[in-house]
C-alpha atoms as a PDB file:
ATOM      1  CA  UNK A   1     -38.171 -31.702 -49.480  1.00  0.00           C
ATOM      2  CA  UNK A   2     -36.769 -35.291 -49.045  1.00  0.00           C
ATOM      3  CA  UNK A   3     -34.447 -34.052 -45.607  1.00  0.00           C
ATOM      4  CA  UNK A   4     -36.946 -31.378 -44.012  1.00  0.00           C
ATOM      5  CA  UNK A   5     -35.372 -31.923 -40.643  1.00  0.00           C
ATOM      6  CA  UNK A   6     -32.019 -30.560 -42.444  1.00  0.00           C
ATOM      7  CA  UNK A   7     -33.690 -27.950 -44.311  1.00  0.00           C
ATOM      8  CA  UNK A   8     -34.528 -26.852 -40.882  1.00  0.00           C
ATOM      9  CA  UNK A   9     -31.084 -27.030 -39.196  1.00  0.00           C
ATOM     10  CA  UNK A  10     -29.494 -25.156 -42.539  1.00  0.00           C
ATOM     11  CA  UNK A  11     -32.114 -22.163 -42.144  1.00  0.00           C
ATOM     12  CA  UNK A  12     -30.762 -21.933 -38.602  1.00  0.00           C
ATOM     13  CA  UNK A  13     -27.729 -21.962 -39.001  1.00  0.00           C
ATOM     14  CA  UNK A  14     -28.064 -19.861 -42.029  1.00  0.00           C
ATOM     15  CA  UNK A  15     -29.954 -17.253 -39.514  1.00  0.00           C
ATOM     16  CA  UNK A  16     -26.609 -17.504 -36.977  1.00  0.00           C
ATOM     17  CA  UNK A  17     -24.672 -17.178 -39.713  1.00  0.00           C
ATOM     18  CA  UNK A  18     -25.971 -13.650 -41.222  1.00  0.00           C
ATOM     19  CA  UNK A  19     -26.631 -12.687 -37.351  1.00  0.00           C
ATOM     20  CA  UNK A  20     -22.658 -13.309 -36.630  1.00  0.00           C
ATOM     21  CA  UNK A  21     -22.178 -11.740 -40.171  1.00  0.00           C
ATOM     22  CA  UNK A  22     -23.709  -8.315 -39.432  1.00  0.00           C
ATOM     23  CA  UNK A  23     -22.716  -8.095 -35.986  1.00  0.00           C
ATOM     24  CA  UNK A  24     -19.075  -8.296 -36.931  1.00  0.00           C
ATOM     25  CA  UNK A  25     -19.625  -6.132 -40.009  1.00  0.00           C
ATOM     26  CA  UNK A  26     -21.548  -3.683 -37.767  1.00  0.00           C
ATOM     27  CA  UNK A  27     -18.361  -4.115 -34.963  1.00  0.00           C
ATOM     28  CA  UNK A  28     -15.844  -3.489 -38.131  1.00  0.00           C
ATOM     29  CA  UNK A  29     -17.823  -0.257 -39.535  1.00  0.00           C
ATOM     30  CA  UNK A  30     -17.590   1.353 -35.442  1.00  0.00           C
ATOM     31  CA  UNK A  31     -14.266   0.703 -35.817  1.00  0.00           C
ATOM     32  CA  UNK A  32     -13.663   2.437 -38.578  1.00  0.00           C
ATOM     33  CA  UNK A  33     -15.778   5.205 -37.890  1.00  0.00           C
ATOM     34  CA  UNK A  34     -13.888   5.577 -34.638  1.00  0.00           C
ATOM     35  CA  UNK A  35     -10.582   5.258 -36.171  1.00  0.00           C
ATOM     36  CA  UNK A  36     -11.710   8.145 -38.442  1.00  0.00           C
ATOM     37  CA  UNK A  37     -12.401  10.486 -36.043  1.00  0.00           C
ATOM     38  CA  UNK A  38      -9.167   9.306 -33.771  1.00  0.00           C
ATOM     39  CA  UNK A  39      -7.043  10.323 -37.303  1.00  0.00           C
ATOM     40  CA  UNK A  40      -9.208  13.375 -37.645  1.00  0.00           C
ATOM     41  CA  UNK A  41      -8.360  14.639 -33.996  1.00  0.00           C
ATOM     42  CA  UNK A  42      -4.349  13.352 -34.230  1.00  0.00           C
ATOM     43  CA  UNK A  43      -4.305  15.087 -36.736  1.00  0.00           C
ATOM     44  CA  UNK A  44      -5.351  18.244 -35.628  1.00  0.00           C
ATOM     45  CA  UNK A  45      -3.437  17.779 -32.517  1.00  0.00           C
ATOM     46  CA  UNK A  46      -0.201  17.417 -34.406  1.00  0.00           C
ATOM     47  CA  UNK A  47      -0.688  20.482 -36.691  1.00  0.00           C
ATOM     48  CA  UNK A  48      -1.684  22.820 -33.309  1.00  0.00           C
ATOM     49  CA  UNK A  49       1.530  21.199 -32.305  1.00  0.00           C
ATOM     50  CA  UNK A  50       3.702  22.034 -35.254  1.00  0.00           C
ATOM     51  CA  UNK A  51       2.469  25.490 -35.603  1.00  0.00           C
ATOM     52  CA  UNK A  52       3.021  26.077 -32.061  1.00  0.00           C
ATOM     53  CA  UNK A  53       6.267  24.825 -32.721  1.00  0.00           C
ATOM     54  CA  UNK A  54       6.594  27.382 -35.575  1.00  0.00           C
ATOM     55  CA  UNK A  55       5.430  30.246 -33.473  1.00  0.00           C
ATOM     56  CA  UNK A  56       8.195  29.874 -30.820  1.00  0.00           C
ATOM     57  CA  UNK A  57      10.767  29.380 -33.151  1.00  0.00           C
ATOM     58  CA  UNK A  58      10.107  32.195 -35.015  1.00  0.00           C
ATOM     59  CA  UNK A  59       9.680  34.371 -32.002  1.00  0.00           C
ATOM     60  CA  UNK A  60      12.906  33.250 -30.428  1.00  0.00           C
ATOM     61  CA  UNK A  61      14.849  34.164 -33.955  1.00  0.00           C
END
């Protein structure tokens, strides 16, 4: 209680500090969420792909 004016700066910057905090935790969770679902489709692409690959092969032989 001696420095209010600084107890008063700190809570602000505190308040920045969780606001910047969450936004890039919030930023970093979309990212993975997205990067999930990117893998998640890829991967389905790829195994249409190989069994597509499979199919002709075969059907050639």
């Amino acid at each position: 209680m001696i420095y209010p004016a600084c107890k008063g700066s700190l809570k602000i910057g505190d308040y920045k500090m969780a606001v910047r905090n969450n936004l890039v935790t919030n930023l970093w969770q979309r990212v993975q969420q997205d990067s999930v679902a990117w893998g998640s489709l890829a991967l389905w692409i790829s195994g249409l792909v190989v069994l597509l690959v499979m199919l002709a092969m075969f059907s050639n032989a």
